[in-house]
C-alpha atoms as a PDB file:
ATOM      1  CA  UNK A   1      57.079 -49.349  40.288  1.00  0.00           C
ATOM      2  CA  UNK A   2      54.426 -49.373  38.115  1.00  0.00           C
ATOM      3  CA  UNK A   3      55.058 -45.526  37.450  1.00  0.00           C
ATOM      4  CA  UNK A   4      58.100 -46.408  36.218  1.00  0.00           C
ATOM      5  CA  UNK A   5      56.812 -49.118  33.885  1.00  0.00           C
ATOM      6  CA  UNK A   6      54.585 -46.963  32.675  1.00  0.00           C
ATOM      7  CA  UNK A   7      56.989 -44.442  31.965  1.00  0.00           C
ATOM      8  CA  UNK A   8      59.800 -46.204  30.206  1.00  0.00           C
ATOM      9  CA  UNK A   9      56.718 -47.612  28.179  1.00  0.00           C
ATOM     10  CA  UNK A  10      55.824 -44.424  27.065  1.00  0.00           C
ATOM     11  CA  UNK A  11      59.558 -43.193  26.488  1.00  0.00           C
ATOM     12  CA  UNK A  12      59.887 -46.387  24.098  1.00  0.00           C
ATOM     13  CA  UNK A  13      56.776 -45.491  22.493  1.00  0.00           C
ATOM     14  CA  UNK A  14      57.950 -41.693  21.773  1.00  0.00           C
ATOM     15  CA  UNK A  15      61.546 -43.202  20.704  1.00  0.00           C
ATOM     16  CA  UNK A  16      59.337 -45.699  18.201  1.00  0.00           C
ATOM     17  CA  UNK A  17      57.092 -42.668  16.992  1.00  0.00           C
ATOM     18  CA  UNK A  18      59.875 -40.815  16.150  1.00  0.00           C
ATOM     19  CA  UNK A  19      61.781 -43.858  14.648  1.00  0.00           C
ATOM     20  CA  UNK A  20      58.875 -44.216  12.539  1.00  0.00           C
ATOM     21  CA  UNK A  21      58.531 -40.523  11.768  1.00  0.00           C
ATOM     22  CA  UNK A  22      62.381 -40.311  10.491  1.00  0.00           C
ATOM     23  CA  UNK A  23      61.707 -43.347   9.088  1.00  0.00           C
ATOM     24  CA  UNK A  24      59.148 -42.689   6.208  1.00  0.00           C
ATOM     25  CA  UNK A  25      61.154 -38.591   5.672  1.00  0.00           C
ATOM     26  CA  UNK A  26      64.185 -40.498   4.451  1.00  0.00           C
ATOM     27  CA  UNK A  27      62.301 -42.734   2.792  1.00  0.00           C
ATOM     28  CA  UNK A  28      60.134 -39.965   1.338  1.00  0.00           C
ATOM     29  CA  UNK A  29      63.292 -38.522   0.429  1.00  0.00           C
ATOM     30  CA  UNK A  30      64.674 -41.504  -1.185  1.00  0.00           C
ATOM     31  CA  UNK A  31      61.871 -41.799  -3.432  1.00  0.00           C
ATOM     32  CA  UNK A  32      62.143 -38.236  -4.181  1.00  0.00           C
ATOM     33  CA  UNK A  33      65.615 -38.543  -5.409  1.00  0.00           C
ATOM     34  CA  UNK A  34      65.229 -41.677  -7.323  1.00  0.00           C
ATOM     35  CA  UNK A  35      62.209 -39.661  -9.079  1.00  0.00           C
ATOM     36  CA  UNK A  36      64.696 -36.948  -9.705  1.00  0.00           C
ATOM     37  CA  UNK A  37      67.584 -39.191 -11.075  1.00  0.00           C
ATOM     38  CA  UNK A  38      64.538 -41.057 -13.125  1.00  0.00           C
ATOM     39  CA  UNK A  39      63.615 -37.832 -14.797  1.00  0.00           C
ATOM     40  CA  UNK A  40      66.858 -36.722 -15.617  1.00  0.00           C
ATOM     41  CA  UNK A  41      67.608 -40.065 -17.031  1.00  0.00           C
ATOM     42  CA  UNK A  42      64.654 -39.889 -19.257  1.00  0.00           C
ATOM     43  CA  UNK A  43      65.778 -35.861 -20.335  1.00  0.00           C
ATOM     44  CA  UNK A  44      68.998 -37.717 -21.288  1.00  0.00           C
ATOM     45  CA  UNK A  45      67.718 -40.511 -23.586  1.00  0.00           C
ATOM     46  CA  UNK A  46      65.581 -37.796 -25.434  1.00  0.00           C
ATOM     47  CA  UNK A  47      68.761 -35.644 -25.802  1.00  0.00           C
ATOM     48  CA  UNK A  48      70.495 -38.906 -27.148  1.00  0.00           C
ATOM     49  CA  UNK A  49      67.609 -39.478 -29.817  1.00  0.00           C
ATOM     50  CA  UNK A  50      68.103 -36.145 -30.867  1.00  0.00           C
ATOM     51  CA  UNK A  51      71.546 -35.951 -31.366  1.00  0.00           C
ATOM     52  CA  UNK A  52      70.937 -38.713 -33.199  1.00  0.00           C
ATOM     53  CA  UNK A  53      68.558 -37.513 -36.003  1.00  0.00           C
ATOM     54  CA  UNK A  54      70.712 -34.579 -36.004  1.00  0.00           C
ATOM     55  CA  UNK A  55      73.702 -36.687 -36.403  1.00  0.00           C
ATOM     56  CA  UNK A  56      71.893 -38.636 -39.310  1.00  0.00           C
ATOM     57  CA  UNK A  57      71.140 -35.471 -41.028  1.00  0.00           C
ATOM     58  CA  UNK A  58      74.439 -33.928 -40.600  1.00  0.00           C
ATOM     59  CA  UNK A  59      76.165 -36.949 -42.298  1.00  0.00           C
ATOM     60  CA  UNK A  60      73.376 -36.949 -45.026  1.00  0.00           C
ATOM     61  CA  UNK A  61      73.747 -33.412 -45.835  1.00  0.00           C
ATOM     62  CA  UNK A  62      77.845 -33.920 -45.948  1.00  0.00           C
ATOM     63  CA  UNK A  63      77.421 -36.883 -48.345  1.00  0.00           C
ATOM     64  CA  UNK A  64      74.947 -35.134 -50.778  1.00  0.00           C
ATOM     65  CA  UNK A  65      77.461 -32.108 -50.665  1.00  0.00           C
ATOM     66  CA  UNK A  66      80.519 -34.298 -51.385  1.00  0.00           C
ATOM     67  CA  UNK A  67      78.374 -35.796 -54.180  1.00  0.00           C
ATOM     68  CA  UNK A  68      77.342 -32.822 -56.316  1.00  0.00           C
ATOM     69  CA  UNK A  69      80.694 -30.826 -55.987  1.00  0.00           C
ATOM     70  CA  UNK A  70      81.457 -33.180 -59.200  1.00  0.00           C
ATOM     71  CA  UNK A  71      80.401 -34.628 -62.851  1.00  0.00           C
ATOM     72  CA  UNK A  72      77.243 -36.539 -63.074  1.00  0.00           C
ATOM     73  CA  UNK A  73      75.913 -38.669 -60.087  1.00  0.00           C
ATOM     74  CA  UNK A  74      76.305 -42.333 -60.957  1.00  0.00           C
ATOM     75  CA  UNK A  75      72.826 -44.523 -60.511  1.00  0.00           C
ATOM     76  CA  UNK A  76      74.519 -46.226 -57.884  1.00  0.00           C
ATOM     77  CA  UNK A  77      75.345 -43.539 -55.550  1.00  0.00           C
ATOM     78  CA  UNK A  78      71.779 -41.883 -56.772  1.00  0.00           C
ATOM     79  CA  UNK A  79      70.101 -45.099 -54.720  1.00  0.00           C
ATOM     80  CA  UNK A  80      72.875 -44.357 -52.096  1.00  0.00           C
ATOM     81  CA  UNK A  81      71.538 -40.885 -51.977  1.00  0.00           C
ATOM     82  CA  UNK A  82      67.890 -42.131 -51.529  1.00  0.00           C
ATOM     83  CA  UNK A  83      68.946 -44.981 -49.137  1.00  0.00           C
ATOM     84  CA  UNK A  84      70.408 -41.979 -46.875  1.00  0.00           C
ATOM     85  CA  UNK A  85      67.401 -40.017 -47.186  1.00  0.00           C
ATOM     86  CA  UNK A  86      65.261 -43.158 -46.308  1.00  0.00           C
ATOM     87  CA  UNK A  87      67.299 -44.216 -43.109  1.00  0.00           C
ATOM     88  CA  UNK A  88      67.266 -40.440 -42.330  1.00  0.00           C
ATOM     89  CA  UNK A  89      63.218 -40.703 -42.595  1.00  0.00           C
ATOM     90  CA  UNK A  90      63.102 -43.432 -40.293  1.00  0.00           C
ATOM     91  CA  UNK A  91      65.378 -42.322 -37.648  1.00  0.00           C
ATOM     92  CA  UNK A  92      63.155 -38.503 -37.694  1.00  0.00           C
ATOM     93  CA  UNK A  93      59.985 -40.852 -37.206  1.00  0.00           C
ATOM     94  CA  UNK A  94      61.315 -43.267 -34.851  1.00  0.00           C
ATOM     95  CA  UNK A  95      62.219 -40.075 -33.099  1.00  0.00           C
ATOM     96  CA  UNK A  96      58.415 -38.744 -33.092  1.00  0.00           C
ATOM     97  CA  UNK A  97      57.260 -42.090 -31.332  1.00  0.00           C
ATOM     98  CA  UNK A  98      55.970 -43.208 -35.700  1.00  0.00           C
ATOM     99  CA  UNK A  99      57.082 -46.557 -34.962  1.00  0.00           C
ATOM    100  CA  UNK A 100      54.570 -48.304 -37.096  1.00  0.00           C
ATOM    101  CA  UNK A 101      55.124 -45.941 -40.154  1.00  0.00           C
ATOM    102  CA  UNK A 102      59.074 -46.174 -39.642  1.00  0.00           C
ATOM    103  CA  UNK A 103      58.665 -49.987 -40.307  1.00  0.00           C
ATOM    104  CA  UNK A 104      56.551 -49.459 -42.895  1.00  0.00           C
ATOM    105  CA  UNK A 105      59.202 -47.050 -44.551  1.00  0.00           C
ATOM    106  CA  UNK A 106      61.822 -49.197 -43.871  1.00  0.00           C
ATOM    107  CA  UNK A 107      60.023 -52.522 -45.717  1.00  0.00           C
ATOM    108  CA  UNK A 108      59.128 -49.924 -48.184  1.00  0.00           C
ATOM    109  CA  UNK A 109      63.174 -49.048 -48.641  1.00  0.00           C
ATOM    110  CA  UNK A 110      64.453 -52.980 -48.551  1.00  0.00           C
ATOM    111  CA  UNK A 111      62.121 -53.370 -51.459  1.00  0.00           C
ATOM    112  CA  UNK A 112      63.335 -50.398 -53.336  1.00  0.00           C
ATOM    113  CA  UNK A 113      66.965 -51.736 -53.070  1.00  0.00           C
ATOM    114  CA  UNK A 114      66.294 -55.439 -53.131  1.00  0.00           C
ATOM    115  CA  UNK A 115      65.561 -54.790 -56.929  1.00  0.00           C
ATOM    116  CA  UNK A 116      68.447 -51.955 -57.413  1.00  0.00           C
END
């Protein structure tokens, strides 16, 4: 009897090491794959800020190219021009983590064309 006991106590023990065992590999495993889908996540976001400044640029170059295929460049669409240029300064050093020196650039620009 007590064989037996002592038995099925070590057959639950085995079953609850190897319980345990699985256990923490899936979990390990989890982890693994939320790490994975983290880092791809974080790949993705710096793609998006990319296109973006690329974006920015693109539609800056078209509109300075639409501009000078004519006459003379009225003052107002010469501040346009530099308002482009500005926004297109902050987005590159938003971009490069410049936070402080975007805002800076960007009190610097609502100045500029506060007075017009």
């Amino acid at each position: 009897m007590v064989r037996t006991v002592e038995n099925s106590l070590s057959i639950a023990e085995d079953k609850v090491a190897k319980f345990e065992k699985e256990s923490t590999e899936k979990l390990d495993q989890m982890i693994e794959k939320a790490e994975a889908a983290n880092i791809r996540i974080i790949e993705f976001e710096e793609k998006i800020s990319r296109y973006r400044v690329e974006l920015g640029q693109y539609k800056s170059l078209e509109n300075l190219s639409k501009l000078f295929l004519g006459q003379e460049v009225p003052r107002g669409t010469k501040l346009l021009i530099m308002s482009t240029i500005m926004e297109l300064l902050e987005d590159t050093l938003n971009y490069e983590g410049l936070h402080d020196e975007a805002l800076a650039l960007g009190k610097v620009k609502m100045n500029v064309f506060r007075r017009g």
